[in-house]
PDB file of N, CA and C in Angstrom:
ATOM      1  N   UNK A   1       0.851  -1.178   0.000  1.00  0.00           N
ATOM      2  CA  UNK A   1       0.000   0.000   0.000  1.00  0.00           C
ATOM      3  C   UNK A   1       0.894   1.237   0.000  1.00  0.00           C
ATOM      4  N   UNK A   2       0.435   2.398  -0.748  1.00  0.00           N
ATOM      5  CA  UNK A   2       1.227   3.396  -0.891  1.00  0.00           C
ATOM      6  C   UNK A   2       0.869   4.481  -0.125  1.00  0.00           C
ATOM      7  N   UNK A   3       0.888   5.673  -0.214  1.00  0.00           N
ATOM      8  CA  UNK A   3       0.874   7.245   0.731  1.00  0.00           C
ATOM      9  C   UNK A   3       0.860   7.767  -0.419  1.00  0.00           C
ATOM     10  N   UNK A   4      -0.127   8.671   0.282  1.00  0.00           N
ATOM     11  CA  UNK A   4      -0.926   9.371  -0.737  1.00  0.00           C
ATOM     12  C   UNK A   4      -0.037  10.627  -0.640  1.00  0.00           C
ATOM     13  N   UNK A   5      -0.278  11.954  -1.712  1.00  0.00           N
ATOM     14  CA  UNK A   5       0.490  13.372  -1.472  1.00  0.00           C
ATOM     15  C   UNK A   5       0.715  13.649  -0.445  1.00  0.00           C
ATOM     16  N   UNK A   6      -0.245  13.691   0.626  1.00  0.00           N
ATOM     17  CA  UNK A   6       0.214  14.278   1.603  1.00  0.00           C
ATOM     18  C   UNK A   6       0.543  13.617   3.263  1.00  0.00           C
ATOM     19  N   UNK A   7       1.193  12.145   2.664  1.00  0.00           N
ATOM     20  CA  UNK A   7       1.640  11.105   3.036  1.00  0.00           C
ATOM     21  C   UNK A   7       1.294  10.602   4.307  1.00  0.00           C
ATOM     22  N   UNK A   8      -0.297  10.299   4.124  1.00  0.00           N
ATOM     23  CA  UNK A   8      -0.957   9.260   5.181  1.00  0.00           C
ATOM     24  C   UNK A   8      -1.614   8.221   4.010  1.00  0.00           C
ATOM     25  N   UNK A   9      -1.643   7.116   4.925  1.00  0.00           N
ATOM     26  CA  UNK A   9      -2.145   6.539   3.709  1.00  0.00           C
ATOM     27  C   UNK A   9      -3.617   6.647   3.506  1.00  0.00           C
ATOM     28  N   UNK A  10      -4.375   6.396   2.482  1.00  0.00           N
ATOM     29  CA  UNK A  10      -5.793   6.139   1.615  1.00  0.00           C
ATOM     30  C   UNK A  10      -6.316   4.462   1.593  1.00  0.00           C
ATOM     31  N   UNK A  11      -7.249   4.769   2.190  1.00  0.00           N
ATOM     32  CA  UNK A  11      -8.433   3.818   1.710  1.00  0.00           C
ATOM     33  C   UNK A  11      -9.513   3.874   0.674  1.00  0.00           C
ATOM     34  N   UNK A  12      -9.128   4.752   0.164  1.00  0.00           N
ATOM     35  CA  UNK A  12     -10.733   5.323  -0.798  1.00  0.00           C
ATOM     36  C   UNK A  12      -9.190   5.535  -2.466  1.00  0.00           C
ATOM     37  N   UNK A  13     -10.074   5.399  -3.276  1.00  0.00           N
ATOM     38  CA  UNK A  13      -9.317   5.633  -4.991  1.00  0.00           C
ATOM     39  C   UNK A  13     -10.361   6.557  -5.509  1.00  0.00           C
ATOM     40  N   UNK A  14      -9.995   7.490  -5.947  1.00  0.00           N
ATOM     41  CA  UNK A  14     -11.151   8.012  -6.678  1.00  0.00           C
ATOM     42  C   UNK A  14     -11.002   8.249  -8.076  1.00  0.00           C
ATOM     43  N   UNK A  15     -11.001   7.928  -9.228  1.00  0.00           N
ATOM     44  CA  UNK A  15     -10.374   8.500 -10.752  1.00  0.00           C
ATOM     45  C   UNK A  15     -11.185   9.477 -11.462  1.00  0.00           C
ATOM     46  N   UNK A  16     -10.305  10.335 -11.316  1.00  0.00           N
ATOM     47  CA  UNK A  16     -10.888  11.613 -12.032  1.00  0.00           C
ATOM     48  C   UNK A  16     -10.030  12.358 -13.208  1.00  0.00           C
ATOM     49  N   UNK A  17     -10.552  12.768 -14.140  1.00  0.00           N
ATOM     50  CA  UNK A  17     -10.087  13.622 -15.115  1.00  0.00           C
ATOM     51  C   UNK A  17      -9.157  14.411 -14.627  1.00  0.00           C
ATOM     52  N   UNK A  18      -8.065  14.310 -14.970  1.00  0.00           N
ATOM     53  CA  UNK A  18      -6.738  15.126 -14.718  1.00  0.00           C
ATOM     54  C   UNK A  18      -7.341  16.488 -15.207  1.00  0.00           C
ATOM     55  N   UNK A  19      -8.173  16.917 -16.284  1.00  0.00           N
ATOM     56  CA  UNK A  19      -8.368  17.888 -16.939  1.00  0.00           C
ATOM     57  C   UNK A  19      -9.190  19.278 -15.722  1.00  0.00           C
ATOM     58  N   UNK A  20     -10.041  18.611 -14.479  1.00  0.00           N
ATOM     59  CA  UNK A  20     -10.680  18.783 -13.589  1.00  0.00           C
ATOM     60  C   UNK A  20     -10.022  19.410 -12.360  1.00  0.00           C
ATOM     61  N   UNK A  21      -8.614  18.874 -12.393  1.00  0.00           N
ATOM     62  CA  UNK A  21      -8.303  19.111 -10.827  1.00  0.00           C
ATOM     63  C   UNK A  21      -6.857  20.501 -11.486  1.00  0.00           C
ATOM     64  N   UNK A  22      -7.333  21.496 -10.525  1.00  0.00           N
ATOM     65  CA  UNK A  22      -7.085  22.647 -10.581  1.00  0.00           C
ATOM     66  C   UNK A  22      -5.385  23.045  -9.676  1.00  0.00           C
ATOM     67  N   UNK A  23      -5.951  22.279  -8.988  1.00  0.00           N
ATOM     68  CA  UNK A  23      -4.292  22.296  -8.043  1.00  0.00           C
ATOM     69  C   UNK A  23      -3.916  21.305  -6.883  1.00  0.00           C
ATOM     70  N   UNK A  24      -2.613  21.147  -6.859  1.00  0.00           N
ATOM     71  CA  UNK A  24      -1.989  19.787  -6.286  1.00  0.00           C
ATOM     72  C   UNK A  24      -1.544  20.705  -4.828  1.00  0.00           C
ATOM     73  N   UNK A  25      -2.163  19.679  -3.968  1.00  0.00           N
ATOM     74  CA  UNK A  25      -1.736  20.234  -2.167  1.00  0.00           C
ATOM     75  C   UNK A  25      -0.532  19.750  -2.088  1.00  0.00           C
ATOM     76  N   UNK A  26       0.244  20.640  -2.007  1.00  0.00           N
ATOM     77  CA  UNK A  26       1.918  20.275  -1.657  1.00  0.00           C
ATOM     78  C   UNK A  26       2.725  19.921  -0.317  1.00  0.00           C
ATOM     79  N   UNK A  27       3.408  19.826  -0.230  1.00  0.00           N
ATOM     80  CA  UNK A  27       4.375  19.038   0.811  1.00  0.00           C
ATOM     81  C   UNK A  27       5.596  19.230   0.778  1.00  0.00           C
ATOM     82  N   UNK A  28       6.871  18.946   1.918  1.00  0.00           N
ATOM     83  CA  UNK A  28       7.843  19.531   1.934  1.00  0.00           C
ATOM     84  C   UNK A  28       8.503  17.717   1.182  1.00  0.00           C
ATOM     85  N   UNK A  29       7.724  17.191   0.955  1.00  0.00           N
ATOM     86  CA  UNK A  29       8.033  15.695   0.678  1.00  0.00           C
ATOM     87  C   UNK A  29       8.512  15.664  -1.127  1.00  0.00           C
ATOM     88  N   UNK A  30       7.286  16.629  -1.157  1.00  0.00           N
ATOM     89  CA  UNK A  30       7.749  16.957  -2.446  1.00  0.00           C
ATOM     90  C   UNK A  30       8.333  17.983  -3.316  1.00  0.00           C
ATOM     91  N   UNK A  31       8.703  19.389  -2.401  1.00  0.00           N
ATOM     92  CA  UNK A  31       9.806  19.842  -2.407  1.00  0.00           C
ATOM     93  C   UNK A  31      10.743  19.143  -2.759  1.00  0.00           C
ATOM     94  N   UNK A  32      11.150  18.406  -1.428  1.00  0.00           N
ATOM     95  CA  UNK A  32      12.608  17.480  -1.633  1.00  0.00           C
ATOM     96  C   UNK A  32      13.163  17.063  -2.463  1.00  0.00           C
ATOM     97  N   UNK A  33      11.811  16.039  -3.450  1.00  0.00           N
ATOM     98  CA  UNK A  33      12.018  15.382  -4.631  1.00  0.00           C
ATOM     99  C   UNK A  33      12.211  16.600  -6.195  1.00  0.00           C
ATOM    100  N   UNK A  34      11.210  17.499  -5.932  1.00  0.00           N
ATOM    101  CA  UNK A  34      11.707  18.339  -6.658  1.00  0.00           C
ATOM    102  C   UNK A  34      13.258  19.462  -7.018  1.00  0.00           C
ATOM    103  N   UNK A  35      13.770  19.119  -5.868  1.00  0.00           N
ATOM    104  CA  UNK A  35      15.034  20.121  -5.445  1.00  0.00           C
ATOM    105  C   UNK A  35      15.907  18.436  -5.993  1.00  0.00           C
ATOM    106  N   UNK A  36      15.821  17.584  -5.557  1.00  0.00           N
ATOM    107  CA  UNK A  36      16.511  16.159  -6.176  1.00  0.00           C
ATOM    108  C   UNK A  36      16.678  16.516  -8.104  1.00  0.00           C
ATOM    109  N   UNK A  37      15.462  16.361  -8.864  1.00  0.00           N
ATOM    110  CA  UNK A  37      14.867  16.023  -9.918  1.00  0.00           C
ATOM    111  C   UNK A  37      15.884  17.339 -10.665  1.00  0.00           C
ATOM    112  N   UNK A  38      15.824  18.581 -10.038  1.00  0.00           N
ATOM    113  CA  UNK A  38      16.881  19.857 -10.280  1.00  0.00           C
ATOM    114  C   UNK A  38      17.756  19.774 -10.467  1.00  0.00           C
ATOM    115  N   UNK A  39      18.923  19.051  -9.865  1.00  0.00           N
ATOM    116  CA  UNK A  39      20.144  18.597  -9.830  1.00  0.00           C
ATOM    117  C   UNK A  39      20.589  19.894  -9.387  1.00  0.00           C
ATOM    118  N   UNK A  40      21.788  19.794 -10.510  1.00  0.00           N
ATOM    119  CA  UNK A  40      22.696  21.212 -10.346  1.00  0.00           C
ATOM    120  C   UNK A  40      22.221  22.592 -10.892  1.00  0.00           C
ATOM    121  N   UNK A  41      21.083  21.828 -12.404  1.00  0.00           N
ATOM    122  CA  UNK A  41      20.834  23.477 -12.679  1.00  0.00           C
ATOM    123  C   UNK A  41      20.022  24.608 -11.643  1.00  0.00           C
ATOM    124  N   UNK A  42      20.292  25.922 -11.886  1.00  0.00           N
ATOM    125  CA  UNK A  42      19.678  26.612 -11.231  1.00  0.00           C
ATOM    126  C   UNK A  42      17.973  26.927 -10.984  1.00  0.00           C
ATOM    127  N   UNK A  43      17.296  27.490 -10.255  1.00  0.00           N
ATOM    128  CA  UNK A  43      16.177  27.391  -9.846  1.00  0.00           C
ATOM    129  C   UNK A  43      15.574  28.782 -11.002  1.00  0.00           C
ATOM    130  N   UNK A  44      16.494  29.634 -11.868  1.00  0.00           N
ATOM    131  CA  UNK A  44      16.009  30.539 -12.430  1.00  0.00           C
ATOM    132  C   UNK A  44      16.237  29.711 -13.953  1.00  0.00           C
ATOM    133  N   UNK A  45      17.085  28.904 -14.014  1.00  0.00           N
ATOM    134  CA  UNK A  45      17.115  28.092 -15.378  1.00  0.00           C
ATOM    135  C   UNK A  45      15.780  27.078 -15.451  1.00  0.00           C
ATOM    136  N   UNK A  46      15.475  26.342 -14.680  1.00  0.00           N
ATOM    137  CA  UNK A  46      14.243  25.621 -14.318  1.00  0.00           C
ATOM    138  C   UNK A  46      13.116  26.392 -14.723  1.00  0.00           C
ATOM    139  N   UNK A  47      13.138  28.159 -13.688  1.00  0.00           N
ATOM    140  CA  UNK A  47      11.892  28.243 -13.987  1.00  0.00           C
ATOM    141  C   UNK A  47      11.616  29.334 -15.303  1.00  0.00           C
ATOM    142  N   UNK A  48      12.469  29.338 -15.896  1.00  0.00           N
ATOM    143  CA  UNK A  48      12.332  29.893 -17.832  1.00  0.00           C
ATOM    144  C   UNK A  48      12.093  28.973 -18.527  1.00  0.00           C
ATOM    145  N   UNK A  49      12.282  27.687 -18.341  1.00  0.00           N
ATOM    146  CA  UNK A  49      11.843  26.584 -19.047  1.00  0.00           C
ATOM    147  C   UNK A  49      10.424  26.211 -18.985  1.00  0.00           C
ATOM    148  N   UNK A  50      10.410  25.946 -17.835  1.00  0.00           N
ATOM    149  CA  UNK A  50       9.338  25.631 -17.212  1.00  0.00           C
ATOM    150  C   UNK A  50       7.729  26.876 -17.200  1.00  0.00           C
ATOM    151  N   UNK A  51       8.520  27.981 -17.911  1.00  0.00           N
ATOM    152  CA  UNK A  51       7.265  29.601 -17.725  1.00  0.00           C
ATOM    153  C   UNK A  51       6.781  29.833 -16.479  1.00  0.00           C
ATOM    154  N   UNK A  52       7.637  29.851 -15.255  1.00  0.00           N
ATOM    155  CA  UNK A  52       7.085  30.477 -14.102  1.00  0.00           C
ATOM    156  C   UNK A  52       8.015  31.110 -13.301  1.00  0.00           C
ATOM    157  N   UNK A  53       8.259  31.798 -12.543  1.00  0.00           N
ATOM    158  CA  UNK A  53       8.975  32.792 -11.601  1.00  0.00           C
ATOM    159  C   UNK A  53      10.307  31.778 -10.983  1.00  0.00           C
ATOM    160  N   UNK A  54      11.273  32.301 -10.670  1.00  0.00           N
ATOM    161  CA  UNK A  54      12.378  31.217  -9.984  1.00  0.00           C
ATOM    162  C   UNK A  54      11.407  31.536  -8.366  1.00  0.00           C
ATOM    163  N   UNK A  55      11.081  32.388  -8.292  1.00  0.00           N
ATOM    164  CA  UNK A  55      10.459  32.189  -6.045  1.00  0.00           C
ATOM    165  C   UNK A  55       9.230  31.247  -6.284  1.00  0.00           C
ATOM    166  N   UNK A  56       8.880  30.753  -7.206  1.00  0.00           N
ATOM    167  CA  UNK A  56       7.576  29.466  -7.163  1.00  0.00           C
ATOM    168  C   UNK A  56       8.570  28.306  -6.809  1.00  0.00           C
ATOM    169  N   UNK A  57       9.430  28.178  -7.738  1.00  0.00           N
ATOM    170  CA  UNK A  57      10.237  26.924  -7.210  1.00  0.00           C
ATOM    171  C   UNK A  57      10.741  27.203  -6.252  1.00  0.00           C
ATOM    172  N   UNK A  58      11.899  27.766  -5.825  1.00  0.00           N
ATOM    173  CA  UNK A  58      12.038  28.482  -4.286  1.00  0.00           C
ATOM    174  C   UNK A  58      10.889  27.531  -3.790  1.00  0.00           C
ATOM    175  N   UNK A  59       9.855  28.283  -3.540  1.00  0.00           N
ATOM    176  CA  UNK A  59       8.705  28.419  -2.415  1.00  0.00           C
ATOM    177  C   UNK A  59       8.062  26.726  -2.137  1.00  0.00           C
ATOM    178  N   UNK A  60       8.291  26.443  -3.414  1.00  0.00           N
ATOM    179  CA  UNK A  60       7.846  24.849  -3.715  1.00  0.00           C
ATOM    180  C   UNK A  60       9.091  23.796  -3.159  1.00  0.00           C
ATOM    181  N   UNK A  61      10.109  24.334  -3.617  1.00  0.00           N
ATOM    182  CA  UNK A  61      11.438  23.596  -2.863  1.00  0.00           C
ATOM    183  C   UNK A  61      11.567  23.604  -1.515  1.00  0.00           C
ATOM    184  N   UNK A  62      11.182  24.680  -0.709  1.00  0.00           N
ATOM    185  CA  UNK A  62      11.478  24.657   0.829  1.00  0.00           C
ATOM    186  C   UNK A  62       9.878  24.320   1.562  1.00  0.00           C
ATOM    187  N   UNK A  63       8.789  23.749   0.565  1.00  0.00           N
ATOM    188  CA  UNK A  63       7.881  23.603   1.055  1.00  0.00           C
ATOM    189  C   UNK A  63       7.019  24.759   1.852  1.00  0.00           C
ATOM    190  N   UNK A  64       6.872  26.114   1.587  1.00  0.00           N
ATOM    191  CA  UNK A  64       6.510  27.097   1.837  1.00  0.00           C
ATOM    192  C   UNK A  64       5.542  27.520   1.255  1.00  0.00           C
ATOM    193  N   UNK A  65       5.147  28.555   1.958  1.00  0.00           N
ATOM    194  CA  UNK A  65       3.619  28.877   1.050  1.00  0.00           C
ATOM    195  C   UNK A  65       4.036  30.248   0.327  1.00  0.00           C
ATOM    196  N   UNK A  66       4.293  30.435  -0.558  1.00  0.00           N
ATOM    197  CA  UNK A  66       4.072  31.157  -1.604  1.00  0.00           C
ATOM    198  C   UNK A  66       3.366  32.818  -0.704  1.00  0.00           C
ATOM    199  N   UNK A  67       3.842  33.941  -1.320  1.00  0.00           N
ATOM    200  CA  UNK A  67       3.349  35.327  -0.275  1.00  0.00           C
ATOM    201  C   UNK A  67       1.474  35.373  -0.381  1.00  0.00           C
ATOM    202  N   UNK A  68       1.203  34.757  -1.668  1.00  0.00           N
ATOM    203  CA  UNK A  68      -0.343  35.221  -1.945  1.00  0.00           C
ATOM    204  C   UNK A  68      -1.092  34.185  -1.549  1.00  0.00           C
ATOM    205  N   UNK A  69      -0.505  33.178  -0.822  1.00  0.00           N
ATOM    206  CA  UNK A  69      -1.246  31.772  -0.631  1.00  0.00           C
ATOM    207  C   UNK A  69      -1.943  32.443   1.275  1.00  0.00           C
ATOM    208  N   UNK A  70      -2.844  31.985   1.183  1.00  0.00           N
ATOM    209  CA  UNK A  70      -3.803  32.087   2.940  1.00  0.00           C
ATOM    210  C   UNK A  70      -2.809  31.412   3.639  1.00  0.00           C
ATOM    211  N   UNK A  71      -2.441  31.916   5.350  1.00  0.00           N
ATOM    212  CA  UNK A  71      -1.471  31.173   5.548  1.00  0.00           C
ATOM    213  C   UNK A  71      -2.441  29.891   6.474  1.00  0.00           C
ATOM    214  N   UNK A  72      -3.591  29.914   6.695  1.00  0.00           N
ATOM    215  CA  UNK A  72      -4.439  29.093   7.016  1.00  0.00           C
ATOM    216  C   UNK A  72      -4.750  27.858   6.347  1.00  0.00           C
ATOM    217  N   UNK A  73      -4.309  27.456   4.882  1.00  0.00           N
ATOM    218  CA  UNK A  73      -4.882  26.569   3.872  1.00  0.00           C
ATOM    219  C   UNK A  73      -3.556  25.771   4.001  1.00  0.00           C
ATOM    220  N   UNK A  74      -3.632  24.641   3.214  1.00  0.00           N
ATOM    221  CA  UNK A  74      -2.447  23.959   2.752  1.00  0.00           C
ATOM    222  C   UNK A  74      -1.991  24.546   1.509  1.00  0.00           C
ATOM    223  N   UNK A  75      -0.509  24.317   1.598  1.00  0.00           N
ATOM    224  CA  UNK A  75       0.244  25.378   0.778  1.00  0.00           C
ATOM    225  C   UNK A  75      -0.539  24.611  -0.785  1.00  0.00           C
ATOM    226  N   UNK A  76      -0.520  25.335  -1.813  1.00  0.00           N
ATOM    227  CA  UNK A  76      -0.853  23.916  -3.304  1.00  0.00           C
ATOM    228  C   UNK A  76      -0.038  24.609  -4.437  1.00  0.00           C
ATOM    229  N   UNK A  77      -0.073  24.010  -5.371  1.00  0.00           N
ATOM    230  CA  UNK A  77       0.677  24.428  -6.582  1.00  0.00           C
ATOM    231  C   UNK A  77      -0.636  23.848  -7.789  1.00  0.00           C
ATOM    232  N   UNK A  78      -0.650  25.219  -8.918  1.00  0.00           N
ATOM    233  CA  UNK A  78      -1.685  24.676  -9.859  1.00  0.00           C
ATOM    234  C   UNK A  78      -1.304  23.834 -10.847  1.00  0.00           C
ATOM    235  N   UNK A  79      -2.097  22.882 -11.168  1.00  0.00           N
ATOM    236  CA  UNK A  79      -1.727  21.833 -11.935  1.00  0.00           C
ATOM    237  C   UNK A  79      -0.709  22.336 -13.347  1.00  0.00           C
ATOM    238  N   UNK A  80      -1.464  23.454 -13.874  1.00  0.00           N
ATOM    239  CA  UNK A  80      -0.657  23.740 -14.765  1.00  0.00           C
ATOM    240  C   UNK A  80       0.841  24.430 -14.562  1.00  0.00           C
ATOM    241  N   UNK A  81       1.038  24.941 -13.231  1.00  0.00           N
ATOM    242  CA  UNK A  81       2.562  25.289 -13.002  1.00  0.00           C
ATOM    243  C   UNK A  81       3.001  24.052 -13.044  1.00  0.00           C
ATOM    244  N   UNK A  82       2.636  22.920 -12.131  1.00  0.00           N
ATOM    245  CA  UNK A  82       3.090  21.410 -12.209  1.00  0.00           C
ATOM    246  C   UNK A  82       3.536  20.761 -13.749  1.00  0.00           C
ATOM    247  N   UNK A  83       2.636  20.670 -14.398  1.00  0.00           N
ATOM    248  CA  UNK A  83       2.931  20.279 -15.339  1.00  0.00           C
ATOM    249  C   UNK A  83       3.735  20.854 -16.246  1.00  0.00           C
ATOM    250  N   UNK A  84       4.140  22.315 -16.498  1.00  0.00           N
ATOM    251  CA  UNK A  84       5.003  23.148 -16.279  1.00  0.00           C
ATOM    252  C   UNK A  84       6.779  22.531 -16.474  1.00  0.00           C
ATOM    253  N   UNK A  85       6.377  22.859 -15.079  1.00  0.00           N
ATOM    254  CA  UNK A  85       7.587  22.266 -14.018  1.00  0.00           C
ATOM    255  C   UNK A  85       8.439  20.703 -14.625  1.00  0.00           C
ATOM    256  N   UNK A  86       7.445  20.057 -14.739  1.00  0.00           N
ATOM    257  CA  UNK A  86       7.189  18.039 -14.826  1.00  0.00           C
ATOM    258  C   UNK A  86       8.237  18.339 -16.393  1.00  0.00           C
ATOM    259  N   UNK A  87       7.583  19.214 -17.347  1.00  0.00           N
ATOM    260  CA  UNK A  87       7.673  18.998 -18.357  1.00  0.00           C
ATOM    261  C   UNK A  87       9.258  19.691 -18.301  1.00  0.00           C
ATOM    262  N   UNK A  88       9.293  20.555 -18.180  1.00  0.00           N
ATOM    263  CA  UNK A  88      10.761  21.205 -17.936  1.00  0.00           C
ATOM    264  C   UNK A  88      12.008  20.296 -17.847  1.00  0.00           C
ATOM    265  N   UNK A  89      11.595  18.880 -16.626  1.00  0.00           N
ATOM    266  CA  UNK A  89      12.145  18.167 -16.027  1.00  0.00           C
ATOM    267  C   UNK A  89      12.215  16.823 -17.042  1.00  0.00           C
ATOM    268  N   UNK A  90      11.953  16.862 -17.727  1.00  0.00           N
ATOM    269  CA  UNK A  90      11.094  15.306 -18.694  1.00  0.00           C
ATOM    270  C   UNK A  90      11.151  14.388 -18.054  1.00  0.00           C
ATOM    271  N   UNK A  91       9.521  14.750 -16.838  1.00  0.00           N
ATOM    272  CA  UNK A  91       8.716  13.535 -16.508  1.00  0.00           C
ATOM    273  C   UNK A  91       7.616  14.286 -16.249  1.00  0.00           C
ATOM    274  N   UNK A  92       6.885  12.847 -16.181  1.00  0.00           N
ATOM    275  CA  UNK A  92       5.456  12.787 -16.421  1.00  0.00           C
ATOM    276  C   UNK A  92       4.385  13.642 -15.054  1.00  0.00           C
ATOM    277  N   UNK A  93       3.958  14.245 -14.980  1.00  0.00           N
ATOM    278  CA  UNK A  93       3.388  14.764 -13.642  1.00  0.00           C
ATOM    279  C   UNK A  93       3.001  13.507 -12.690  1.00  0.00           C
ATOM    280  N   UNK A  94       2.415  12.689 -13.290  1.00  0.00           N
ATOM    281  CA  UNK A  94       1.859  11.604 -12.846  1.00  0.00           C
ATOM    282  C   UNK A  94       2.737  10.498 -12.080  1.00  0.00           C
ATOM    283  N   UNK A  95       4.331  10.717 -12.664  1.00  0.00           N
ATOM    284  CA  UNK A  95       5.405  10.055 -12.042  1.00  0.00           C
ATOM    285  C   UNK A  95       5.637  10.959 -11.058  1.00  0.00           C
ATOM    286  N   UNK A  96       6.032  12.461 -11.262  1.00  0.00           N
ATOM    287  CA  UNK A  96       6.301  12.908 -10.116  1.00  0.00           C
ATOM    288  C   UNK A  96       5.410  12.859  -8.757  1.00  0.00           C
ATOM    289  N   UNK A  97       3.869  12.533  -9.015  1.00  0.00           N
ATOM    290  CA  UNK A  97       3.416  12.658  -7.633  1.00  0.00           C
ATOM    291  C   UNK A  97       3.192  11.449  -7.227  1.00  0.00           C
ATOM    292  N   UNK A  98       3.506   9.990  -8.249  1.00  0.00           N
ATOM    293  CA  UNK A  98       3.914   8.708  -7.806  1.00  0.00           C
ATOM    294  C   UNK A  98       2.283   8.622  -7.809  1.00  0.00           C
ATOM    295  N   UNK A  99       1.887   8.490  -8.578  1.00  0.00           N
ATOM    296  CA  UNK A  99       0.111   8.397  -8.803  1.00  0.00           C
ATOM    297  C   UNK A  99      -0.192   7.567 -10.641  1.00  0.00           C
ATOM    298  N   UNK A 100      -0.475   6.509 -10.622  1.00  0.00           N
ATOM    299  CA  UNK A 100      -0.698   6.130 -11.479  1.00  0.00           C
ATOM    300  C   UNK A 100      -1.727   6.851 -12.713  1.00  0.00           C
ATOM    301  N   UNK A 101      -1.612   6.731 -13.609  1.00  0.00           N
ATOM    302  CA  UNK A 101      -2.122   7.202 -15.035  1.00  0.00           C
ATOM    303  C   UNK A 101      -2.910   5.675 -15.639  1.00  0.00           C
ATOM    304  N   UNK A 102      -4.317   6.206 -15.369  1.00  0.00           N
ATOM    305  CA  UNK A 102      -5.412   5.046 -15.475  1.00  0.00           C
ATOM    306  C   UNK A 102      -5.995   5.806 -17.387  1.00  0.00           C
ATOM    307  N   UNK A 103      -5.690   4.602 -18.120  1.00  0.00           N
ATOM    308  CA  UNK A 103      -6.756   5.140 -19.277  1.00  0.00           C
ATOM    309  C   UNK A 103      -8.154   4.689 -19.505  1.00  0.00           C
ATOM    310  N   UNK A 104      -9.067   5.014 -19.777  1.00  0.00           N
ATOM    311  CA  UNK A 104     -10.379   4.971 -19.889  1.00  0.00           C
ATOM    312  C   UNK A 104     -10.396   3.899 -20.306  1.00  0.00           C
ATOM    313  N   UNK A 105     -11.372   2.797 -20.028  1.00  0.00           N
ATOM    314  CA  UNK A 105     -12.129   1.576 -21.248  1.00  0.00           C
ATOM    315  C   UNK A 105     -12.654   2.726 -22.368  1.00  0.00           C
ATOM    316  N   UNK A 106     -12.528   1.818 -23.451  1.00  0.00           N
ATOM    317  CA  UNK A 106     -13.913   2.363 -24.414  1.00  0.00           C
ATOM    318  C   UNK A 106     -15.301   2.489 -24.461  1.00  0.00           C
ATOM    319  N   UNK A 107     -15.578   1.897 -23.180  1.00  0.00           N
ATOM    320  CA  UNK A 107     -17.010   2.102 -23.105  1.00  0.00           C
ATOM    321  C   UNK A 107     -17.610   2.821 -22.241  1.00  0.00           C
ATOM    322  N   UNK A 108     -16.715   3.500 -21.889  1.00  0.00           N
ATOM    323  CA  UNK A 108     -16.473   4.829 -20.484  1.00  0.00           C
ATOM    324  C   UNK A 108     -15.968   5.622 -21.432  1.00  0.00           C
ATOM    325  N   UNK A 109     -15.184   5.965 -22.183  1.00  0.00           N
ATOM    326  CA  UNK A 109     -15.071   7.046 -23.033  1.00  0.00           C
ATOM    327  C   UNK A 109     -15.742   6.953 -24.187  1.00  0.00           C
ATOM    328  N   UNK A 110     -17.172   5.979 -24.701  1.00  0.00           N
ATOM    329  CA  UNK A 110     -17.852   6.859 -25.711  1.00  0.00           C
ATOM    330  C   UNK A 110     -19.048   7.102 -24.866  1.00  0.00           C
ATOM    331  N   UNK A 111     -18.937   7.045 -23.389  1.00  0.00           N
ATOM    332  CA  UNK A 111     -20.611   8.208 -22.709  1.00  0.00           C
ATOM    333  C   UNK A 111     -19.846   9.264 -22.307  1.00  0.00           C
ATOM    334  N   UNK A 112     -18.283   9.417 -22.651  1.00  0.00           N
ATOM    335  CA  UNK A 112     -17.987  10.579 -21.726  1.00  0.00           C
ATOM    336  C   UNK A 112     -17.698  11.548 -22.920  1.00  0.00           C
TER     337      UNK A 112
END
């Protein structure tokens, strides 16, 4: 059994359209792996590739909340900075959050 993002584990699966979910609740877990996945290049080379600010990665690397984030919420990052990011890195978003990539039957994607 695995751990979920925000590393307790799950009893419940739910599969939903990647296209749907707006932003990923982050963790200093995955900071880590992201500051790993970086290597040596810099955090301002990353984030020109990637089209977002070098203080998102920063903020995402030390597991921090970002200045405009509520400091009441869990910190998150939007899917599309993620994927962003993923792509910058060449991997899959879906590898980075260690979450499998389910494809539709055909008979679930001709009612959908």
């Amino acid at each position: 059994m695995s751990t979920n993002a925000i590393g307790e584990l799950g009893n419940e699966l739910m599969i939903i359209d990647k296209s749907l979910i707006a932003s990923i609740r982050w963790n200093k877990e995955l900071g880590r792996k992201l500051k790993i996945l970086r290597g040596t290049e810099s955090m301002q080379s990353l984030a020109k590739r990637a089209g977002c600010a070098y203080q998102l990665i920063q903020h995402l690397e030390r597991g921090e909340y970002p200045e405009s984030s509520p400091r009441n919420s869990a910190p998150t990052v939007s899917t599309e900075k993620l994927e962003g990011i993923c792509q910058a890195l060449s991997i899959k978003i879906e590898d980075f959050l260690g979450c499998p990539l389910v494809k539709l039957p055909q008979k679930i994607q001709d009612f959908a």
